[in-house]
PDB file of N, CA and C in Angstrom:
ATOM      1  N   UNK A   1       0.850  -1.192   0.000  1.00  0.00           N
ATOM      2  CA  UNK A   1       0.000   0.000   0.000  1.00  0.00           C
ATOM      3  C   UNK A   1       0.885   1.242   0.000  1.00  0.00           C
ATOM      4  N   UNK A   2       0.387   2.444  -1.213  1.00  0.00           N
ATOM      5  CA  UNK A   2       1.182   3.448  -1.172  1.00  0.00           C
ATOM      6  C   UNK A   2       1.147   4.757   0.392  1.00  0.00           C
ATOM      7  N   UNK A   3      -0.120   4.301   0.687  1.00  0.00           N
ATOM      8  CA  UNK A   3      -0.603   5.430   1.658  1.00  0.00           C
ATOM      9  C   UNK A   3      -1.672   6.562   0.803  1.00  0.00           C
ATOM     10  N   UNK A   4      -1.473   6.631  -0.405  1.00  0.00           N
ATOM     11  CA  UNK A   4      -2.355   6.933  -0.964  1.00  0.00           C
ATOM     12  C   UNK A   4      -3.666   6.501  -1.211  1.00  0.00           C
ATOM     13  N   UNK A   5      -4.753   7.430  -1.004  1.00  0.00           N
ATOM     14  CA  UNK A   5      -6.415   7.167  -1.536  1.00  0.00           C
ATOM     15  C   UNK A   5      -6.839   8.222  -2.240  1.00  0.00           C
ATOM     16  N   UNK A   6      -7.860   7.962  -3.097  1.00  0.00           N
ATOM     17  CA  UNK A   6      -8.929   9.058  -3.726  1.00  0.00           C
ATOM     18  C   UNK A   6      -9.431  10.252  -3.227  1.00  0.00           C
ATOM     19  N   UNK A   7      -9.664   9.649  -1.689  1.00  0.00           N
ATOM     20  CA  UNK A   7     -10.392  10.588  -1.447  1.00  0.00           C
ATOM     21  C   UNK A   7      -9.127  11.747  -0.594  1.00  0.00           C
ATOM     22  N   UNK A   8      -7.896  11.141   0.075  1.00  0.00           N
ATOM     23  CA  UNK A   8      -7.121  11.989   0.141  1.00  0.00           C
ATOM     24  C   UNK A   8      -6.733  12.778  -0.950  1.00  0.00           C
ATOM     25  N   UNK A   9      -6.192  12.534  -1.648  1.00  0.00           N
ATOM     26  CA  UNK A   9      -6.215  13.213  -2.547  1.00  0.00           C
ATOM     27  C   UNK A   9      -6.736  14.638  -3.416  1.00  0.00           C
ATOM     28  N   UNK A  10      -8.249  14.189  -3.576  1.00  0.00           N
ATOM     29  CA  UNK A  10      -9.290  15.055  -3.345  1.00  0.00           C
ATOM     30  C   UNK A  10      -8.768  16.295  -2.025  1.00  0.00           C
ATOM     31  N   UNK A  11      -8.741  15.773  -1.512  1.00  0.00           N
ATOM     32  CA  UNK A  11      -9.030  17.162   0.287  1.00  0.00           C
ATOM     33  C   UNK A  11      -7.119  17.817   0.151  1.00  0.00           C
ATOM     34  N   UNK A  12      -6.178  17.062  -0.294  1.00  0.00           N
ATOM     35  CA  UNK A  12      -5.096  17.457  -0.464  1.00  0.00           C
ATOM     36  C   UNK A  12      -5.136  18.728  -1.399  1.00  0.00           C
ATOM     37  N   UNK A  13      -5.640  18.209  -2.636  1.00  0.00           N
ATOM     38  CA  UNK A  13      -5.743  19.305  -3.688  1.00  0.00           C
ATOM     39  C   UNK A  13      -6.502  20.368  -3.478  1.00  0.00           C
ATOM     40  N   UNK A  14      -7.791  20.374  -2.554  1.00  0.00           N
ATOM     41  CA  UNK A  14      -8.212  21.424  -2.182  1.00  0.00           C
ATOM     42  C   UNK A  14      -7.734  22.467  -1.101  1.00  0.00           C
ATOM     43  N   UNK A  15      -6.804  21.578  -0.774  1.00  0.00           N
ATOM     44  CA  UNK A  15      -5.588  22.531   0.349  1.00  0.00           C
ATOM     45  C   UNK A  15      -4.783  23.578  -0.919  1.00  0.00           C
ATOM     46  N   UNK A  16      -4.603  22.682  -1.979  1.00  0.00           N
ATOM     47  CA  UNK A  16      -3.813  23.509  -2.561  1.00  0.00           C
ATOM     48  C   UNK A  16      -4.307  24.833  -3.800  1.00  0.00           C
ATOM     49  N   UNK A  17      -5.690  24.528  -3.958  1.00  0.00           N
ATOM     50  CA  UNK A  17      -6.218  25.694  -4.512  1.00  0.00           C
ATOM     51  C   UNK A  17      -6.354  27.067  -3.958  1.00  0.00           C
ATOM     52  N   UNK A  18      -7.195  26.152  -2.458  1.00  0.00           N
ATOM     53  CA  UNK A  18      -7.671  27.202  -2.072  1.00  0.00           C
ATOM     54  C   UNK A  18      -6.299  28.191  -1.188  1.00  0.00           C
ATOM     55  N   UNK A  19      -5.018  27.247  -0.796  1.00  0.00           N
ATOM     56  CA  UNK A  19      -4.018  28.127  -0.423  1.00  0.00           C
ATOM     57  C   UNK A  19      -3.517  28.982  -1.942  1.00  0.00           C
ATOM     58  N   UNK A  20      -3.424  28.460  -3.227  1.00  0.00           N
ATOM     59  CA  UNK A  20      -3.038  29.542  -4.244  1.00  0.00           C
ATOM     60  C   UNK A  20      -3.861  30.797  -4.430  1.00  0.00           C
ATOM     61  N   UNK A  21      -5.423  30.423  -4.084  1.00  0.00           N
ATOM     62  CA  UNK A  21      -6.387  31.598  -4.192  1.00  0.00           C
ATOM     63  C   UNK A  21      -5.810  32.672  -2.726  1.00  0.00           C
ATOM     64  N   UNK A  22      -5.537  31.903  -1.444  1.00  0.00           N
ATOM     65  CA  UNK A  22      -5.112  32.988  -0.524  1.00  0.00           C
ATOM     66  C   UNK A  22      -3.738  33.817  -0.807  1.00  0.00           C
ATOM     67  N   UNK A  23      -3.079  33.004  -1.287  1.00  0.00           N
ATOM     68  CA  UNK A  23      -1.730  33.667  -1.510  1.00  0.00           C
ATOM     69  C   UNK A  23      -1.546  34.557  -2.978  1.00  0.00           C
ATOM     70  N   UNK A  24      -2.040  34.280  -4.102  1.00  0.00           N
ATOM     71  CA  UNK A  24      -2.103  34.901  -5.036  1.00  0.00           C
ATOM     72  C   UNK A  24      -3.641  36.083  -5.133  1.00  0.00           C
ATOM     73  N   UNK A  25      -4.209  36.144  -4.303  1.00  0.00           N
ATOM     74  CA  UNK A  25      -5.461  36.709  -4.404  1.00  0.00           C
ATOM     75  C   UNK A  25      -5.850  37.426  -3.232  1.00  0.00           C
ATOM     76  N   UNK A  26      -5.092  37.821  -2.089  1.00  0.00           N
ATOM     77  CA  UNK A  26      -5.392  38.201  -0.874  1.00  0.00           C
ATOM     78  C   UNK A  26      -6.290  39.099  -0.319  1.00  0.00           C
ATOM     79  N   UNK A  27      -6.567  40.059  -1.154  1.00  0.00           N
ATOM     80  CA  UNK A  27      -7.064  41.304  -1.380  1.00  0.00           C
ATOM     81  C   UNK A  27      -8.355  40.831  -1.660  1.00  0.00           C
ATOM     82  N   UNK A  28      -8.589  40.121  -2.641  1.00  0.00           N
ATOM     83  CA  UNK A  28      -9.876  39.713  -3.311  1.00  0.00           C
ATOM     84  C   UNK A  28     -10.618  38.794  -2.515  1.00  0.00           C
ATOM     85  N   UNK A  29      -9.535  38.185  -1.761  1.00  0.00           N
ATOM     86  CA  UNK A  29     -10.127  37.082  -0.525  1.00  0.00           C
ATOM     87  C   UNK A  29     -10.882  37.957   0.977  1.00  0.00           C
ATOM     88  N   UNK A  30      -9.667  38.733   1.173  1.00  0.00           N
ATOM     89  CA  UNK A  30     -10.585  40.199   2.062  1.00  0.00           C
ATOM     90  C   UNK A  30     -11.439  40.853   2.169  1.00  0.00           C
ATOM     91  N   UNK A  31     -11.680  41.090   0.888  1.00  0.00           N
ATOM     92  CA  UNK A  31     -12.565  41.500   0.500  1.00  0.00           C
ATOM     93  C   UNK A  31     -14.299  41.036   0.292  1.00  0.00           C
ATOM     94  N   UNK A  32     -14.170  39.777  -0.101  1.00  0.00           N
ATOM     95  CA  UNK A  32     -15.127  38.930   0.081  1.00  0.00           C
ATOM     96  C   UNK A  32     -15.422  38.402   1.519  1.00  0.00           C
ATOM     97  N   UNK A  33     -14.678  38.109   2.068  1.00  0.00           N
ATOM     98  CA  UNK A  33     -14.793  37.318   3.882  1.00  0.00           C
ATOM     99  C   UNK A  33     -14.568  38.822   5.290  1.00  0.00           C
ATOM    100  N   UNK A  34     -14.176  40.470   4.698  1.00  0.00           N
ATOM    101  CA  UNK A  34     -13.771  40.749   5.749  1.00  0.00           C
ATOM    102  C   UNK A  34     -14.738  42.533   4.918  1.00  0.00           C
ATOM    103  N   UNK A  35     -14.957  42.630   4.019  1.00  0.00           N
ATOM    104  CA  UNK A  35     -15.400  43.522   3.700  1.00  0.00           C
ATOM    105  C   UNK A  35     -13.848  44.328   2.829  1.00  0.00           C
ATOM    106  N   UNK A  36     -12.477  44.090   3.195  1.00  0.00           N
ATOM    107  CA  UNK A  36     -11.394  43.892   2.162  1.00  0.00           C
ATOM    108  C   UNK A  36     -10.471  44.479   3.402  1.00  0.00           C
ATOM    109  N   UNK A  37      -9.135  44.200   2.551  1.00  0.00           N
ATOM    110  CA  UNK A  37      -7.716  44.306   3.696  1.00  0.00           C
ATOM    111  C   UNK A  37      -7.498  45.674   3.765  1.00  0.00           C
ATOM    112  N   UNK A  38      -7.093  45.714   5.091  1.00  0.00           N
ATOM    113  CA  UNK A  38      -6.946  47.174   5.502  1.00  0.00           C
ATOM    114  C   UNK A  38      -5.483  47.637   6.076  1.00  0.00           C
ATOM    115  N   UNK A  39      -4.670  46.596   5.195  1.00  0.00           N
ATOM    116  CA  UNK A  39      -3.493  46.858   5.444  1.00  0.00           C
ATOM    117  C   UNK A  39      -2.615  45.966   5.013  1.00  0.00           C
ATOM    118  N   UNK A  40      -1.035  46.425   4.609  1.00  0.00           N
ATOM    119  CA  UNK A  40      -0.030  45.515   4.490  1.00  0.00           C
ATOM    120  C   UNK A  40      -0.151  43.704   4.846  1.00  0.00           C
ATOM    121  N   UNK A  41      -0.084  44.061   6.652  1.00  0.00           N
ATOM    122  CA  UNK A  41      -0.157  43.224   7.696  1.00  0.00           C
ATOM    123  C   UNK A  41      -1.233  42.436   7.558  1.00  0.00           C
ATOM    124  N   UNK A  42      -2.383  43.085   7.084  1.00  0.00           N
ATOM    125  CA  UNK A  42      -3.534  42.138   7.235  1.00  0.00           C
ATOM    126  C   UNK A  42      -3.073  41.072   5.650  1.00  0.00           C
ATOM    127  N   UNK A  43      -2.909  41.617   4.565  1.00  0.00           N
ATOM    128  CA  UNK A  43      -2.757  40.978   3.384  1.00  0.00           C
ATOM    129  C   UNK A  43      -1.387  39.612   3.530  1.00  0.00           C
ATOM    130  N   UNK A  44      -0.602  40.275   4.314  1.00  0.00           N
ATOM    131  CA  UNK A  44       0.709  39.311   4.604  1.00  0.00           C
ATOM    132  C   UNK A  44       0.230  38.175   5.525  1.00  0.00           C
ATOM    133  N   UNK A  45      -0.447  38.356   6.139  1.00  0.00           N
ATOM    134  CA  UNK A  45      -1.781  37.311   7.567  1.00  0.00           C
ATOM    135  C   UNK A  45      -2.014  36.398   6.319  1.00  0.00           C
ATOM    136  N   UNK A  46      -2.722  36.916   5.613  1.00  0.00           N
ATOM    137  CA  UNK A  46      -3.976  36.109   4.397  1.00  0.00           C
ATOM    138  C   UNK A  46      -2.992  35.113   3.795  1.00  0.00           C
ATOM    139  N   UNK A  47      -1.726  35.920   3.209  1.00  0.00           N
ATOM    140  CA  UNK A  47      -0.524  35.031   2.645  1.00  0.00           C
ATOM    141  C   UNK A  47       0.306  33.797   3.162  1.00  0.00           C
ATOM    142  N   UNK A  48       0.415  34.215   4.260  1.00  0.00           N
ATOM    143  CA  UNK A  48       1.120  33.436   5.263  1.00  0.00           C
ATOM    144  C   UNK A  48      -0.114  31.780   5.353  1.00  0.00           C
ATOM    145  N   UNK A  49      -1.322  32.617   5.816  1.00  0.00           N
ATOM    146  CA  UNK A  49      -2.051  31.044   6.252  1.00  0.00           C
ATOM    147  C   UNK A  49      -2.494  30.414   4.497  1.00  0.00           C
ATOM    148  N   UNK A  50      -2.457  30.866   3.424  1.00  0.00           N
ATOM    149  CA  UNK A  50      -2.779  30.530   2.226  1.00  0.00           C
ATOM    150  C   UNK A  50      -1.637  29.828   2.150  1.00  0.00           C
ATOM    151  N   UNK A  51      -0.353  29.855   2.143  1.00  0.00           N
ATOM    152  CA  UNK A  51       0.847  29.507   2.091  1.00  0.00           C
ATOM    153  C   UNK A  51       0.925  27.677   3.302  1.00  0.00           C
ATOM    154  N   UNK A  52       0.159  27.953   4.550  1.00  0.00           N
ATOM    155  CA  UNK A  52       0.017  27.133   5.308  1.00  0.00           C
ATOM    156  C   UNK A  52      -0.985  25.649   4.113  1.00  0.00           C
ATOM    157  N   UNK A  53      -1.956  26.090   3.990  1.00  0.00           N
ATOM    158  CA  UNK A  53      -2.914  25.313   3.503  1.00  0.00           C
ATOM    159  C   UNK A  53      -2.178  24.770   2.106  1.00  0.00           C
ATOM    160  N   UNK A  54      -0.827  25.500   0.565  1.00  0.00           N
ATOM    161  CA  UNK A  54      -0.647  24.950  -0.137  1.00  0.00           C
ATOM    162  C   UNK A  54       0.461  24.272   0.193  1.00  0.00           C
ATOM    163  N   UNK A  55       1.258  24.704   1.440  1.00  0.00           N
ATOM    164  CA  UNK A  55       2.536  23.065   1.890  1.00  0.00           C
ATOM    165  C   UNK A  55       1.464  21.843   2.367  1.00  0.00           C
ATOM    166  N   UNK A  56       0.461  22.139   2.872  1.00  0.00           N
ATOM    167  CA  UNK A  56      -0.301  20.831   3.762  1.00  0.00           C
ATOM    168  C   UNK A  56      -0.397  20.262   2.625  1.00  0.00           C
ATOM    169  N   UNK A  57      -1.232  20.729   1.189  1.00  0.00           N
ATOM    170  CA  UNK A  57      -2.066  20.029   0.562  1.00  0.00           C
ATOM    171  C   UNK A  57      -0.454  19.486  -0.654  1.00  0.00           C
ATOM    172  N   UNK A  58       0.566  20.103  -0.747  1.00  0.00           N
ATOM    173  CA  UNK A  58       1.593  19.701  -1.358  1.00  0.00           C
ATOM    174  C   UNK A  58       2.172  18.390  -0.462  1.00  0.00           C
ATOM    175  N   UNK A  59       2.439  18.892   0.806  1.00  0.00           N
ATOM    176  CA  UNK A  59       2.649  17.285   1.502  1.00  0.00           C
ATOM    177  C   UNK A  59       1.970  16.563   1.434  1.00  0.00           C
ATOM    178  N   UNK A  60       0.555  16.643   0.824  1.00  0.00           N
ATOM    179  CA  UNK A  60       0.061  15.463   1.511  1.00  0.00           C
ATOM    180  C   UNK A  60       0.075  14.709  -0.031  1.00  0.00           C
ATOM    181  N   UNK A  61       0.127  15.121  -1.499  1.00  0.00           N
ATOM    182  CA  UNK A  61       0.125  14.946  -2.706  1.00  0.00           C
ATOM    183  C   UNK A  61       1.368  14.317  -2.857  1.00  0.00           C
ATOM    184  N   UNK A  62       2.273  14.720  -2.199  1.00  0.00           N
ATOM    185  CA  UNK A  62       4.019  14.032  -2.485  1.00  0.00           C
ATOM    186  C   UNK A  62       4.169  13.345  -1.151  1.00  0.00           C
ATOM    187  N   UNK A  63       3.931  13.431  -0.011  1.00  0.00           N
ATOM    188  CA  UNK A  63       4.266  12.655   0.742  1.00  0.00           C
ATOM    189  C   UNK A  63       3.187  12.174   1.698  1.00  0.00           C
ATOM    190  N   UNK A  64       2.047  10.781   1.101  1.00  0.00           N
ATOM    191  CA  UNK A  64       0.754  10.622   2.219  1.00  0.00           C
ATOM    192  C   UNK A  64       1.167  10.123   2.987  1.00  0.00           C
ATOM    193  N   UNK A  65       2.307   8.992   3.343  1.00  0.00           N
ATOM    194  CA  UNK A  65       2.591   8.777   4.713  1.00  0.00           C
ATOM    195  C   UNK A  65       2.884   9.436   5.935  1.00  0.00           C
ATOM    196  N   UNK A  66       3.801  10.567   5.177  1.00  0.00           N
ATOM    197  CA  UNK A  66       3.949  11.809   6.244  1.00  0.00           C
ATOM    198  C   UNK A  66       2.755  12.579   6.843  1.00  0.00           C
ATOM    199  N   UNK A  67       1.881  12.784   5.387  1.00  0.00           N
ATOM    200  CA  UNK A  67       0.826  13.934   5.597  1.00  0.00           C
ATOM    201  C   UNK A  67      -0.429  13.062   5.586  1.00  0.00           C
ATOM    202  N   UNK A  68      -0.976  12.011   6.295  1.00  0.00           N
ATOM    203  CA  UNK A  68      -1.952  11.549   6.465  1.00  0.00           C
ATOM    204  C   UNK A  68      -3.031  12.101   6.805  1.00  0.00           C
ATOM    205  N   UNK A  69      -3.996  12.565   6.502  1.00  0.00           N
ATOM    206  CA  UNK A  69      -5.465  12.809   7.080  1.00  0.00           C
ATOM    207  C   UNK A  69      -5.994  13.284   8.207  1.00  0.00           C
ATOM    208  N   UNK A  70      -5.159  12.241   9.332  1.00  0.00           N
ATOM    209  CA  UNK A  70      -5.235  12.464  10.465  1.00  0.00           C
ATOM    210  C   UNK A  70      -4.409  13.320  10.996  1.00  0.00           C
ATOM    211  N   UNK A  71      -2.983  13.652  10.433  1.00  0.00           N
ATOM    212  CA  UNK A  71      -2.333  15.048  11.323  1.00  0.00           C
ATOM    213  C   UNK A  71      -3.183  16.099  10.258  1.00  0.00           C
ATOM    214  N   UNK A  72      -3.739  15.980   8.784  1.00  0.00           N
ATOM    215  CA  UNK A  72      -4.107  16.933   8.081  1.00  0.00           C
ATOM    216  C   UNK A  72      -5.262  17.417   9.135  1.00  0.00           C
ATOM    217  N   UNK A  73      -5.917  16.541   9.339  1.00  0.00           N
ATOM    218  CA  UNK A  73      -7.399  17.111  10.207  1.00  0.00           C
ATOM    219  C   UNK A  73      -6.678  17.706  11.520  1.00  0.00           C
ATOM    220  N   UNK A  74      -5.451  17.196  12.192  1.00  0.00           N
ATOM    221  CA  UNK A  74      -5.336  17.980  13.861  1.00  0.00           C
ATOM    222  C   UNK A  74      -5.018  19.417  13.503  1.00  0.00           C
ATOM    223  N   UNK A  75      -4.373  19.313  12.168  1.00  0.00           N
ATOM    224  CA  UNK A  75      -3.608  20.905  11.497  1.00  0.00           C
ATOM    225  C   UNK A  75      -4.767  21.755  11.331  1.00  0.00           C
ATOM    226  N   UNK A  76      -5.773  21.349  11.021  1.00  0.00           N
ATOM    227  CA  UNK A  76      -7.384  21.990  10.634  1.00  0.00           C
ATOM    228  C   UNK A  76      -7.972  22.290  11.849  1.00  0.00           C
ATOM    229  N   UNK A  77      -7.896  21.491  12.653  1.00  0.00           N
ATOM    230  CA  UNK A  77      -8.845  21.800  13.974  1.00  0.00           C
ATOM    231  C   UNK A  77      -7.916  22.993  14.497  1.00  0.00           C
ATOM    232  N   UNK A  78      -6.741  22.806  14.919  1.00  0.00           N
ATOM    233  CA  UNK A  78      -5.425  23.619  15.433  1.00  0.00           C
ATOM    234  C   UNK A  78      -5.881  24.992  14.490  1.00  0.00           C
ATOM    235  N   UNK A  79      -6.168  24.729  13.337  1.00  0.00           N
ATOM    236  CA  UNK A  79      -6.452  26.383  12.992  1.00  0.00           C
ATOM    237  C   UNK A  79      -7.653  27.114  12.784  1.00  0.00           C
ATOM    238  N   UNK A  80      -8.261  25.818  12.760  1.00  0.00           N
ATOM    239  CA  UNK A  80      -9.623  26.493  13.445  1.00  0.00           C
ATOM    240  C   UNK A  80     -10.039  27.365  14.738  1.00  0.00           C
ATOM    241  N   UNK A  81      -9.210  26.397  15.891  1.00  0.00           N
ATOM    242  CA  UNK A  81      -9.544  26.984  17.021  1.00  0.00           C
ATOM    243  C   UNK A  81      -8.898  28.481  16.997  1.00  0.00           C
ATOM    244  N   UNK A  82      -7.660  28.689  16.250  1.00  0.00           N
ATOM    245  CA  UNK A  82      -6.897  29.855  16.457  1.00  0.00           C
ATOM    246  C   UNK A  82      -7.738  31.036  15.637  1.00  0.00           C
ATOM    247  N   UNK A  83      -8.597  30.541  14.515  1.00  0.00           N
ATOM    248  CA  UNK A  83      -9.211  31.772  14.055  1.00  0.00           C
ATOM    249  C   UNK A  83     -10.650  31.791  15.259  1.00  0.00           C
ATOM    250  N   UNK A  84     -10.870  30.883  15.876  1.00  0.00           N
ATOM    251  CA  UNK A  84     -12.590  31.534  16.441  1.00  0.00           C
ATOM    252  C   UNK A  84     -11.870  32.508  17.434  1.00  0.00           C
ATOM    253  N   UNK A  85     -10.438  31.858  18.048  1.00  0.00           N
ATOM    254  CA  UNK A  85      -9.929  33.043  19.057  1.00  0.00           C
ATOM    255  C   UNK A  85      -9.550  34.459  18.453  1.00  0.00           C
ATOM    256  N   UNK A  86      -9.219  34.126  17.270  1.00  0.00           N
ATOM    257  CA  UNK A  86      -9.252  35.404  16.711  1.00  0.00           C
ATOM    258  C   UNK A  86     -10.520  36.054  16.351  1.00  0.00           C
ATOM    259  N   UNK A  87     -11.442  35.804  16.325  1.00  0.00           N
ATOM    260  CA  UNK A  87     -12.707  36.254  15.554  1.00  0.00           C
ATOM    261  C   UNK A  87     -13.268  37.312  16.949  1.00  0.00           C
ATOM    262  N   UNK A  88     -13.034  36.333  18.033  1.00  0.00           N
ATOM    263  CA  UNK A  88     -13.619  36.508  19.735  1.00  0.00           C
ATOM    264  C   UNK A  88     -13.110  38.087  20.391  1.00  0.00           C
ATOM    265  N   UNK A  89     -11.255  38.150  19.798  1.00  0.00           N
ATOM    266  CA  UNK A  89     -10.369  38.955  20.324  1.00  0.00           C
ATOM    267  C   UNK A  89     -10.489  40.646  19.288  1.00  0.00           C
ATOM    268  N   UNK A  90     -10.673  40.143  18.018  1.00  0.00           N
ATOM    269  CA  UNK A  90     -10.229  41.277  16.906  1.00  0.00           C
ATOM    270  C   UNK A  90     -12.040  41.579  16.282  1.00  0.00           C
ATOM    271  N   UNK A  91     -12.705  42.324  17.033  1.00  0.00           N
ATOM    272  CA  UNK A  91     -14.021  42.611  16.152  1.00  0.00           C
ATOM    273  C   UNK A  91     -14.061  43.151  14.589  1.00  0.00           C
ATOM    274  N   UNK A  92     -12.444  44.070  14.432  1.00  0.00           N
ATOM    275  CA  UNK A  92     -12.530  44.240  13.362  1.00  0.00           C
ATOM    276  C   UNK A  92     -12.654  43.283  11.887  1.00  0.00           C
ATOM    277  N   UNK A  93     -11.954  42.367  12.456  1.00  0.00           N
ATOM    278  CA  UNK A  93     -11.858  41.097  11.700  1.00  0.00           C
ATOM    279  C   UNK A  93     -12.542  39.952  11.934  1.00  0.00           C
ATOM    280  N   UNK A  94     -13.599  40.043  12.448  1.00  0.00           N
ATOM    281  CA  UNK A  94     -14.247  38.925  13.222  1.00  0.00           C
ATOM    282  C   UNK A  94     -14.957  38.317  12.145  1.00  0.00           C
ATOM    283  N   UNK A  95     -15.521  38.718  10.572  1.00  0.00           N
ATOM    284  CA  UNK A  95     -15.722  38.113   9.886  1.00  0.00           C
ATOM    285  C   UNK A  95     -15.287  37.221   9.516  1.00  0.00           C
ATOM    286  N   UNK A  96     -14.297  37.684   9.047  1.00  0.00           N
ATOM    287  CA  UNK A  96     -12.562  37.353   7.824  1.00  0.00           C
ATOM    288  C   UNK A  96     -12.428  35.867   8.601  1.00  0.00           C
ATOM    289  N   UNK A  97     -12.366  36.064   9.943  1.00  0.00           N
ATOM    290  CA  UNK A  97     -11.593  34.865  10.971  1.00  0.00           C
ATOM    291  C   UNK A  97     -12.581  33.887  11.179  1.00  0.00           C
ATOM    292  N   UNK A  98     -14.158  34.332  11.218  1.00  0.00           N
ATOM    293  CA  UNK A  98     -15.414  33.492  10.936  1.00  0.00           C
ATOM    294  C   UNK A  98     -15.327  32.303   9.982  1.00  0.00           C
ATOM    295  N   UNK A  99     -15.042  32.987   9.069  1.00  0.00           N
ATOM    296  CA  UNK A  99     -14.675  32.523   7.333  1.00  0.00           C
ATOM    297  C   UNK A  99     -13.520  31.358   7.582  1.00  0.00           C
ATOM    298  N   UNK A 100     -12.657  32.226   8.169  1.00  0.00           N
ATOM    299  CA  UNK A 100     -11.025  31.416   7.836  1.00  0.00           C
ATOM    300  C   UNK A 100     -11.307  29.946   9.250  1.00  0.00           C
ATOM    301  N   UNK A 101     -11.972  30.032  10.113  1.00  0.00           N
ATOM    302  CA  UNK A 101     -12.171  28.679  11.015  1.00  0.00           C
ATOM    303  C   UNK A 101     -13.369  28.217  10.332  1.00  0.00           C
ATOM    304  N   UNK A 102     -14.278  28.500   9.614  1.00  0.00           N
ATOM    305  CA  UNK A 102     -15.526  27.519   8.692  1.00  0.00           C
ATOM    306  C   UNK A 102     -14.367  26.919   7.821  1.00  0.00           C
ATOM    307  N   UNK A 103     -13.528  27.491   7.362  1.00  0.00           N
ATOM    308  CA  UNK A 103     -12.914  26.677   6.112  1.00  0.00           C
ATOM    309  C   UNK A 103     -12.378  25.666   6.553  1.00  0.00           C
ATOM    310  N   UNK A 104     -11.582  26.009   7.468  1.00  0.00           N
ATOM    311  CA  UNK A 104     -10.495  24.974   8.470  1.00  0.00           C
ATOM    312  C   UNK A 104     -11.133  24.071   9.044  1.00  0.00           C
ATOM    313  N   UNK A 105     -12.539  24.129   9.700  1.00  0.00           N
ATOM    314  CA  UNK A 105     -13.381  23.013  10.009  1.00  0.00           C
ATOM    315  C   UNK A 105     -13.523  22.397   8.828  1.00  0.00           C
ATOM    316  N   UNK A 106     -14.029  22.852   8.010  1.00  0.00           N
ATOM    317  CA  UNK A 106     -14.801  22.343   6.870  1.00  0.00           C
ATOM    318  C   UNK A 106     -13.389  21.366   6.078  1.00  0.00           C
ATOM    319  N   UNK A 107     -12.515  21.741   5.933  1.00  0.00           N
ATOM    320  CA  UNK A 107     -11.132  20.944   5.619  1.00  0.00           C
ATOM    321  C   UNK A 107     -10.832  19.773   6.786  1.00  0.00           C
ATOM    322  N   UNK A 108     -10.899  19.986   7.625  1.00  0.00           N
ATOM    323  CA  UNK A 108     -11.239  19.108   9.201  1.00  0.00           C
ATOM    324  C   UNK A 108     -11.937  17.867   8.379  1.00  0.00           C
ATOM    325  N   UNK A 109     -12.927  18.192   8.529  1.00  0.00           N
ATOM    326  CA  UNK A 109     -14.379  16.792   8.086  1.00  0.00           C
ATOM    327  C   UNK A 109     -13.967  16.656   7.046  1.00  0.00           C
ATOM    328  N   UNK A 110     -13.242  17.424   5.849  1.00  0.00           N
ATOM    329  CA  UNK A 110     -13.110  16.614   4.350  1.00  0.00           C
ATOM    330  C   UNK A 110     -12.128  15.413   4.684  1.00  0.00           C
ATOM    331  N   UNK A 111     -11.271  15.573   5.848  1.00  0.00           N
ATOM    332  CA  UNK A 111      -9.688  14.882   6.417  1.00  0.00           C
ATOM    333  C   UNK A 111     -10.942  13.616   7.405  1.00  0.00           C
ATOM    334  N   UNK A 112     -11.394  13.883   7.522  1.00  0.00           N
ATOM    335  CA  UNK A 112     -12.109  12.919   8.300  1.00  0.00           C
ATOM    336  C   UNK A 112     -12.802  11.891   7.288  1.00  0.00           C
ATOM    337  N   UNK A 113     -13.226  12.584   6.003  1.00  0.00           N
ATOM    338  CA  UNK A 113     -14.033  11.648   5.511  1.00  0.00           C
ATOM    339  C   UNK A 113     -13.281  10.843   4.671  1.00  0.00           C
ATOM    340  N   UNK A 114     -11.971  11.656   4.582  1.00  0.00           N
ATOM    341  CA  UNK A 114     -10.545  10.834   3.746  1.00  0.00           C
ATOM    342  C   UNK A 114      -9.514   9.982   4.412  1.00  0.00           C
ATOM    343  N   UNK A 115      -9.974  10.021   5.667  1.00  0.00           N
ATOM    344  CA  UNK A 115      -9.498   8.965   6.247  1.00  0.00           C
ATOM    345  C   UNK A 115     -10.056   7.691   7.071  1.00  0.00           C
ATOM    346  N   UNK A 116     -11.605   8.250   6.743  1.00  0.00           N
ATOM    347  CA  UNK A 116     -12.492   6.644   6.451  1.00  0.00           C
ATOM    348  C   UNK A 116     -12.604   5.675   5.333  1.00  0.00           C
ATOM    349  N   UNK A 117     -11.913   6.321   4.059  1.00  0.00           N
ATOM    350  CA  UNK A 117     -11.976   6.329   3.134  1.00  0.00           C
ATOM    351  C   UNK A 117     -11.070   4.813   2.268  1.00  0.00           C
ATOM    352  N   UNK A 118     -10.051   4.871   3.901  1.00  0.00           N
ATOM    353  CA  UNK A 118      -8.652   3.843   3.529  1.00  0.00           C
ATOM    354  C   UNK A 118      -9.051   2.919   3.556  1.00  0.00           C
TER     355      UNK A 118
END
């Protein structure tokens, strides 16, 4: 067995879109989830975790033993919880961070359903 499945796969590659849409598109992503970036700092934030989501979904495409499902989903929950604390702490951004822990859950359960999948 390679460690590879379908359905990983699937949830890998969507790590890696949706991190090219954060990192190449930041502004446009702000804009839609936060009403738009209101700064350097905020756009470099957007980059940084877009950047997070296309190494996960690149590890997990080149390396599934390493990047299995199951640390993919603890990496999802782990950033989930960090955006609701952000959402809780920063009202200005409390959308944006709404958005950015729905996704991270929502990547969570895709890792869950790809690792029933084996």
């Amino acid at each position: 067995m390679t460690g590879r499945s379908r359905r990983a796969d699937l949830v890998h590659a969507g790590h890696v879109v949706h991190g090219a849409a954060l990192v190449l598109c930041p502004a446009r992503v702000a804009a839609r989830a936060d009403g738009g970036a209101d700064g350097r700092s905020e756009v470099a934030f957007i980059r940084v975790l877009g950047a997070r989501h296309a190494l996960q979904g690149l590890a997990g495409l080149t390396a599934p033993r390493w990047m299995s499902p199951t640390l993919g989903g603890a990496v999802d929950v782990l950033h989930a919880v960090s955006m609701v604390g952000l959402a809780l702490l920063d009202r200005d951004h409390r959308r944006g961070a709404s958005a950015g822990a729905a996704m991270a859950l929502a990547f969570a359960l895709a890792d869950r359903w790809a690792a029933a999948g084996r």
